[in-house]
Structures are given as C-alpha cells and as structure tokens.
PDB file of N, CA and C in Angstrom:
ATOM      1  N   UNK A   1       0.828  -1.178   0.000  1.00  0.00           N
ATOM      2  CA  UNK A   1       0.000   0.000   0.000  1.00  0.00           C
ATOM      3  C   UNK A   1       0.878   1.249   0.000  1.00  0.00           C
ATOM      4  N   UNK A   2       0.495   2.182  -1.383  1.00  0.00           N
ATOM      5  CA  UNK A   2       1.503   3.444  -0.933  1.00  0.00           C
ATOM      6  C   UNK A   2       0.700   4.591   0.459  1.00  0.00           C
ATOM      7  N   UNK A   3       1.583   5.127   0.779  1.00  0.00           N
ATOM      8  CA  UNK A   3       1.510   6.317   2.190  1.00  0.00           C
ATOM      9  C   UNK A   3       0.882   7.717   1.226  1.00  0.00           C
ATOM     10  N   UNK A   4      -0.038   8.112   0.966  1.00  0.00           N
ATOM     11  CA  UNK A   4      -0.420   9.244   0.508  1.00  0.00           C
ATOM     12  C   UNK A   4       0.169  10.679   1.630  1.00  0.00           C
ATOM     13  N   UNK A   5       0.791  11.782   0.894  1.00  0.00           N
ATOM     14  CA  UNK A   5       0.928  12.762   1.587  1.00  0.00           C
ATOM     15  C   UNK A   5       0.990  14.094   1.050  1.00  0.00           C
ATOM     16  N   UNK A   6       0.590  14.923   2.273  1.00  0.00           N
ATOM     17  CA  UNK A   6      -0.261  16.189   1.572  1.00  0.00           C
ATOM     18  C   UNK A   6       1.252  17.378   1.162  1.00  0.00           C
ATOM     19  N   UNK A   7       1.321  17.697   0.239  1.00  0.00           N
ATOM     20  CA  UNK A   7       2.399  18.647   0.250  1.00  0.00           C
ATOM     21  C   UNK A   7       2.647  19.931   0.949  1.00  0.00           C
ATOM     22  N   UNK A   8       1.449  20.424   1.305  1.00  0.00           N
ATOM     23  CA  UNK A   8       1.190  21.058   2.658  1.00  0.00           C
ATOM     24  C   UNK A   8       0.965  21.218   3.619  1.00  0.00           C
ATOM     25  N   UNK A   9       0.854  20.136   3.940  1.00  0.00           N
ATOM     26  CA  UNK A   9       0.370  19.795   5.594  1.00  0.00           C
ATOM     27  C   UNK A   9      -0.009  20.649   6.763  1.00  0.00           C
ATOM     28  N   UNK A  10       1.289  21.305   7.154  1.00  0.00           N
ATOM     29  CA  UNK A  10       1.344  21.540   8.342  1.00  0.00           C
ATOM     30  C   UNK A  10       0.571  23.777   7.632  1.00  0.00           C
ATOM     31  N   UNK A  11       0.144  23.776   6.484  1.00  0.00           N
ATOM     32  CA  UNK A  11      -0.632  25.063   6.317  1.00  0.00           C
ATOM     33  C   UNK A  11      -1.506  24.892   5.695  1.00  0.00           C
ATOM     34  N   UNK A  12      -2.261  23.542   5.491  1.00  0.00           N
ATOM     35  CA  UNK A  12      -3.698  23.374   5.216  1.00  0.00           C
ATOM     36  C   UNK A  12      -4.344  23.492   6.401  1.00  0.00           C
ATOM     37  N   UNK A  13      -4.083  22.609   7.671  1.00  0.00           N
ATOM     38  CA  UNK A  13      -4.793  22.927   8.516  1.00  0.00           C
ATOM     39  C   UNK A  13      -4.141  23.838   9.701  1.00  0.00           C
ATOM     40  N   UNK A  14      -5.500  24.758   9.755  1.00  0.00           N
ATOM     41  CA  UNK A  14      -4.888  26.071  10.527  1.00  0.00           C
ATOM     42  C   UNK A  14      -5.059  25.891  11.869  1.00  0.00           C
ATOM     43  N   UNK A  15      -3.518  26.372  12.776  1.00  0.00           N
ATOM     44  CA  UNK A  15      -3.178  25.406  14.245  1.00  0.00           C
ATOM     45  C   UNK A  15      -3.781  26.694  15.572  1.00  0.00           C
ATOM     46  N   UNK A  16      -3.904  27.919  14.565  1.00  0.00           N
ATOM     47  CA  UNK A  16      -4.217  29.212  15.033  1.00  0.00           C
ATOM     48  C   UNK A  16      -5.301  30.291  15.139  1.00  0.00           C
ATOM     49  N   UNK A  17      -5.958  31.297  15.627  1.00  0.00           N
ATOM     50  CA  UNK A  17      -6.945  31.939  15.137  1.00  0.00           C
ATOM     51  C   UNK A  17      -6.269  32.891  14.227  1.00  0.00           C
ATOM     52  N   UNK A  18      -5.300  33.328  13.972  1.00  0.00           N
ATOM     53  CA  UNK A  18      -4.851  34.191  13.042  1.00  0.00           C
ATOM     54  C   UNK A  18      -4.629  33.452  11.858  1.00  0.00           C
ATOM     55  N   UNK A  19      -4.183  32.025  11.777  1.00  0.00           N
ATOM     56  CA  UNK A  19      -4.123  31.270  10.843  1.00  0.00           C
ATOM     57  C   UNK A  19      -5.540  30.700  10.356  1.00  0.00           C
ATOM     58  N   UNK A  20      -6.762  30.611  10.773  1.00  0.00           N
ATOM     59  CA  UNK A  20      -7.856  30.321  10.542  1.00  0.00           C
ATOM     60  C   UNK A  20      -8.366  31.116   9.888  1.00  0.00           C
ATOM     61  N   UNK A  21      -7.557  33.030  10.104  1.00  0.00           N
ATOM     62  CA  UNK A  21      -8.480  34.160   9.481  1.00  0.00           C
ATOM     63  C   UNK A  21      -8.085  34.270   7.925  1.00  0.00           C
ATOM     64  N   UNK A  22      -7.143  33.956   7.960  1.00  0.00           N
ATOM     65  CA  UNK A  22      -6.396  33.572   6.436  1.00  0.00           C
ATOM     66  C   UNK A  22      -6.999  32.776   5.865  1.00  0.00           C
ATOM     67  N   UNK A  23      -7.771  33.251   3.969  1.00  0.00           N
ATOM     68  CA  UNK A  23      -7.877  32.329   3.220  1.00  0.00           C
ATOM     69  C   UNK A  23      -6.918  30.959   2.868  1.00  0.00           C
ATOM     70  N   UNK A  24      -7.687  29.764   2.547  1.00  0.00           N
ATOM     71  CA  UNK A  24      -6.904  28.725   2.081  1.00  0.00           C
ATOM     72  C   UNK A  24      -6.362  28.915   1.032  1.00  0.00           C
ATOM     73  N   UNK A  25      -6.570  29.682   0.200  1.00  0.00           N
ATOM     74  CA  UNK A  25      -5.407  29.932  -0.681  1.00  0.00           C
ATOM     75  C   UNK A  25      -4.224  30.732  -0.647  1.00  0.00           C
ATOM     76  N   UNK A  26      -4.065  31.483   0.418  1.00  0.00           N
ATOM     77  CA  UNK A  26      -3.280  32.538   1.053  1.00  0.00           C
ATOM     78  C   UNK A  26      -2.234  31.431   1.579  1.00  0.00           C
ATOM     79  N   UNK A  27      -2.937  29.868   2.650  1.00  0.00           N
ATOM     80  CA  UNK A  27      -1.741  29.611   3.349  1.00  0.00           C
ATOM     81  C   UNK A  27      -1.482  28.499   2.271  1.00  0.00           C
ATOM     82  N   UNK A  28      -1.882  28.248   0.740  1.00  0.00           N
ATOM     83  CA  UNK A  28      -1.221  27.138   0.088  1.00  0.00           C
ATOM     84  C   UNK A  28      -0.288  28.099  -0.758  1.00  0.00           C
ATOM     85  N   UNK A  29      -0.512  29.219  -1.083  1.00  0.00           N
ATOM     86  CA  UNK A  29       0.881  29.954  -1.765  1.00  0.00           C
ATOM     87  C   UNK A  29       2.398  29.539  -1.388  1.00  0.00           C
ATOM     88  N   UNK A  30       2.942  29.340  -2.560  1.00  0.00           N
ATOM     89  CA  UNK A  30       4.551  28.925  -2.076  1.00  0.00           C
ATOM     90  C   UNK A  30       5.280  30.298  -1.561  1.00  0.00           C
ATOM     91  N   UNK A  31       5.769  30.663  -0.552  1.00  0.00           N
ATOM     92  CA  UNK A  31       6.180  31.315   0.230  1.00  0.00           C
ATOM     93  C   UNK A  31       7.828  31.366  -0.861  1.00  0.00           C
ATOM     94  N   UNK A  32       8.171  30.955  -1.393  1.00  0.00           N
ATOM     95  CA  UNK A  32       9.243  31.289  -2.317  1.00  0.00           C
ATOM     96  C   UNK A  32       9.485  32.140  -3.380  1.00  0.00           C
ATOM     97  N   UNK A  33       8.119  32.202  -4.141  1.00  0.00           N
ATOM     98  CA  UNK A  33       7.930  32.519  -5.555  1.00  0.00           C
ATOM     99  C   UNK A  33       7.468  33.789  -5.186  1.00  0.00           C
ATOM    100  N   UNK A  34       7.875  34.393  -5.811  1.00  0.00           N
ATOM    101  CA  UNK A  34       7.521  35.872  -5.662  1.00  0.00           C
ATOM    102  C   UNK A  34       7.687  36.697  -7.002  1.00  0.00           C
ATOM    103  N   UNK A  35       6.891  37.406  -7.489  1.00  0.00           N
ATOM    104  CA  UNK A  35       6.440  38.413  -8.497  1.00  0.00           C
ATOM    105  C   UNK A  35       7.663  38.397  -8.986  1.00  0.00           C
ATOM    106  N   UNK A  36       8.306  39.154  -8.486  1.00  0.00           N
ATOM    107  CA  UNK A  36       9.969  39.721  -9.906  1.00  0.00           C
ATOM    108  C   UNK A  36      10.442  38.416 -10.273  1.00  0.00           C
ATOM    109  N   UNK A  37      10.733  37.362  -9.368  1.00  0.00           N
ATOM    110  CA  UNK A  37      11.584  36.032 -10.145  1.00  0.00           C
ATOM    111  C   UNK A  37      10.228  35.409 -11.408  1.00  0.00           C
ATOM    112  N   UNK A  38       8.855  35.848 -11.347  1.00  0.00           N
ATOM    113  CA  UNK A  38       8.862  35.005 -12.356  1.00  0.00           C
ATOM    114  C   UNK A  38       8.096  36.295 -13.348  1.00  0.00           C
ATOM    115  N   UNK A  39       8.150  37.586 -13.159  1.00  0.00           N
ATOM    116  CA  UNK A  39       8.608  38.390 -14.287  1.00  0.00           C
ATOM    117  C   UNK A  39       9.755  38.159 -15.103  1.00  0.00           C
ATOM    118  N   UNK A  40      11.081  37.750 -14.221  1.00  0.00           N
ATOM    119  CA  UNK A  40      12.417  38.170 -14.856  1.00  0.00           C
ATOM    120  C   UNK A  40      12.352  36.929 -15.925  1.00  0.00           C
ATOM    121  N   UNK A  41      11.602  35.930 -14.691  1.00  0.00           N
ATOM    122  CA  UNK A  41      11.912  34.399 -16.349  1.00  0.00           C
ATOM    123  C   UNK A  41      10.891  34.479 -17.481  1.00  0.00           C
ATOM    124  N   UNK A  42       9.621  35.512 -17.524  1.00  0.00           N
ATOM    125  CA  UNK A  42       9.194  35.529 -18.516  1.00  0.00           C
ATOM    126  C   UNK A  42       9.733  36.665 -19.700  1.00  0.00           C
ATOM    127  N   UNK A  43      10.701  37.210 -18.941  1.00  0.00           N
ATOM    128  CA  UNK A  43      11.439  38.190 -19.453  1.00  0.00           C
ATOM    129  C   UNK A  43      12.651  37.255 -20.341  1.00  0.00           C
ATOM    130  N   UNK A  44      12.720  36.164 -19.285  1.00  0.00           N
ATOM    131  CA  UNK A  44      14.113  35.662 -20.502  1.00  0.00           C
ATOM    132  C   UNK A  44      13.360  34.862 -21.265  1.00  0.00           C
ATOM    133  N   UNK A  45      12.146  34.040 -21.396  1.00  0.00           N
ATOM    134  CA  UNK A  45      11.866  33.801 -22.251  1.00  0.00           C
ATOM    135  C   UNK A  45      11.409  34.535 -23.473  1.00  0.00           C
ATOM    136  N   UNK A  46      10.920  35.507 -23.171  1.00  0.00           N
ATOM    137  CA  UNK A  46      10.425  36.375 -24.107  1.00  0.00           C
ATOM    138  C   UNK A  46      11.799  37.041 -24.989  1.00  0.00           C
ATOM    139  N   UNK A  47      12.843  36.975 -24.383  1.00  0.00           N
ATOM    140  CA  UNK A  47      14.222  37.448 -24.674  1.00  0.00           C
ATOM    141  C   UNK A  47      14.742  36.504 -25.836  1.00  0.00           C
ATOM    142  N   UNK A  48      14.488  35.518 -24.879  1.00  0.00           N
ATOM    143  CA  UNK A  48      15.315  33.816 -26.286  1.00  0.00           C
ATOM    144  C   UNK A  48      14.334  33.842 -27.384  1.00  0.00           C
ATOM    145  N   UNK A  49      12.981  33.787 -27.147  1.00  0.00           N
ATOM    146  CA  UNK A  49      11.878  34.055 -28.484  1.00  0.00           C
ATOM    147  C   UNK A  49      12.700  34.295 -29.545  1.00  0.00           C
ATOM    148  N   UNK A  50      13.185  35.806 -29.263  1.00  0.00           N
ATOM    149  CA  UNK A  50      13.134  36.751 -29.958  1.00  0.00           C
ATOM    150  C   UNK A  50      14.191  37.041 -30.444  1.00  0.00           C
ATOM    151  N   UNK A  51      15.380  36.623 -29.664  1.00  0.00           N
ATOM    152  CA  UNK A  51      16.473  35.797 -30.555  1.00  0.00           C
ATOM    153  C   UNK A  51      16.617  34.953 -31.563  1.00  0.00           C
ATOM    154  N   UNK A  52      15.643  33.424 -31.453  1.00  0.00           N
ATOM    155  CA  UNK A  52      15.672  32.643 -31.927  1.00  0.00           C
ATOM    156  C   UNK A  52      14.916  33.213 -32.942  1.00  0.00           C
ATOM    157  N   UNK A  53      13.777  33.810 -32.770  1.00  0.00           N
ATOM    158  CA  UNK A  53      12.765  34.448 -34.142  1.00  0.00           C
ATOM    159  C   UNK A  53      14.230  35.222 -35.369  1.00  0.00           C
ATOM    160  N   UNK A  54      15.193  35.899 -34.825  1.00  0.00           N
ATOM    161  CA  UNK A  54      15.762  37.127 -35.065  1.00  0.00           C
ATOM    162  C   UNK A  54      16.983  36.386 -35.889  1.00  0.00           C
ATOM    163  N   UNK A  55      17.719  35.607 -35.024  1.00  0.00           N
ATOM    164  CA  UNK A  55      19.278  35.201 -35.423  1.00  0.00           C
ATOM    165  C   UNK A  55      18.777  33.647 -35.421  1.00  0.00           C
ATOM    166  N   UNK A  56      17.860  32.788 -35.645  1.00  0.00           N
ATOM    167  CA  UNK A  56      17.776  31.888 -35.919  1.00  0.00           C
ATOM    168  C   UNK A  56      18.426  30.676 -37.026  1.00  0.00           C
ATOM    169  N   UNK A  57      17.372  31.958 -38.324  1.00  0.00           N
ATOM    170  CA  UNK A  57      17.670  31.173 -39.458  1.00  0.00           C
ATOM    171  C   UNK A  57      19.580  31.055 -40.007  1.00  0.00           C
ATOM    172  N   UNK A  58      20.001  32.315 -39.264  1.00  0.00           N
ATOM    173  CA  UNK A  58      21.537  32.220 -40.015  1.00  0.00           C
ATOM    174  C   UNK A  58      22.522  31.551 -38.689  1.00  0.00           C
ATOM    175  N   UNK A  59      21.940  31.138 -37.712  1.00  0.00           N
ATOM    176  CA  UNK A  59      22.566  30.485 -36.799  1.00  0.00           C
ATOM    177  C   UNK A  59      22.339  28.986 -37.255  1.00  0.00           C
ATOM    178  N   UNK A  60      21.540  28.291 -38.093  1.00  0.00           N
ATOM    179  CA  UNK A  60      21.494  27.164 -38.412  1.00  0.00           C
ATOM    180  C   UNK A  60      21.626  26.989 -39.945  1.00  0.00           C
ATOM    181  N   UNK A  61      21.944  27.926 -40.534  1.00  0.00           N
ATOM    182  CA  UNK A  61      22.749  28.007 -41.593  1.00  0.00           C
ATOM    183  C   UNK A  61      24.101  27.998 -41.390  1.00  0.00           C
ATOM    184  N   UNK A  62      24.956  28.602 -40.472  1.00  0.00           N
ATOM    185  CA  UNK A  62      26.513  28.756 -40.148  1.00  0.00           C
ATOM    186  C   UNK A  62      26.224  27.742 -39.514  1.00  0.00           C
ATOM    187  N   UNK A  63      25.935  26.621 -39.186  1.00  0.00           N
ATOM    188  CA  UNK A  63      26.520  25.267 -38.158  1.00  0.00           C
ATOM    189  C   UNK A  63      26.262  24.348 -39.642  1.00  0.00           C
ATOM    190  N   UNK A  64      25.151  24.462 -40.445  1.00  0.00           N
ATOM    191  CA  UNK A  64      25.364  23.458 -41.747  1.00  0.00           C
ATOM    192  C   UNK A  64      26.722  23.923 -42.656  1.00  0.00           C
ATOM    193  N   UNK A  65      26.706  25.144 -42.750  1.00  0.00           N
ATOM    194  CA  UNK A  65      28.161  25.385 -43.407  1.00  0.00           C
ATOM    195  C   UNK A  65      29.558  24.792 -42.544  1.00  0.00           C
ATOM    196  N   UNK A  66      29.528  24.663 -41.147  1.00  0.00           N
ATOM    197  CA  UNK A  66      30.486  24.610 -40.683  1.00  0.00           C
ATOM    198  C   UNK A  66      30.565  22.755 -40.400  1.00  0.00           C
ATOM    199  N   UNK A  67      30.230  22.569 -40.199  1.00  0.00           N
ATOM    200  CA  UNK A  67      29.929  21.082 -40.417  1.00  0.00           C
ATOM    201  C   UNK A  67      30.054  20.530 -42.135  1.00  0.00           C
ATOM    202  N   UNK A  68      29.877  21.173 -43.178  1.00  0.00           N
ATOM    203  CA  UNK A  68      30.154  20.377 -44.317  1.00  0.00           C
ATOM    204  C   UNK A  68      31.861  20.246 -44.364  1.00  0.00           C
TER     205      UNK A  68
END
C-alpha cells in the first residue's frame, strides 16, 4: 500500500486563530515565488523568443556550413 501525503500539511490545517483568518489559498501559496523572479523568467523567455525568431535562421545556416 503506498503512504499518501499532503504537500502542505502543516498550512492546510490552521493550528491558530490568526491562521484560521487567512484564506486557504493565502496559506497554500509557495512562500518562495515571488512576483519579480517570475517576471524576470518571462522576461528571458520572451528574450530567447526573440532571438531565436531574429538570429535563428543564419545560426542554423553557419553550423550546416560549418559542419560540411
């Protein structure tokens, strides 16, 4: 039999009245992730896009030339 377990445990259920006043979606937020880190990575993706859109085609033209 596998052990099922909650990835939040100990902030699904609230041990507190200040923790009770808090929405459940407030205490399942990852306490890590925060606004600018995942601006900056949609920033680098949006960055490589637009590279790859830009310098693509002659970046895989110079590796077939360089390879023959």
């Amino acid at each position: 039999m596998s052990r099922m377990t909650s990835q939040y445990p100990e902030r699904v259920y609230a041990t507190t009245e200040e923790e009770r006043q808090r929405p459940l979606t407030e205490r399942l937020r990852p306490e890590g992730m925060s606004a600018g880190w995942m601006l900056a990575g949609l920033a680098a993706l949006g960055l490589g896009a637009w590279a790859w859109y830009y310098f693509g085609p002659d970046v895989r033209r110079y590796i077939k030339i360089r390879n023959m």
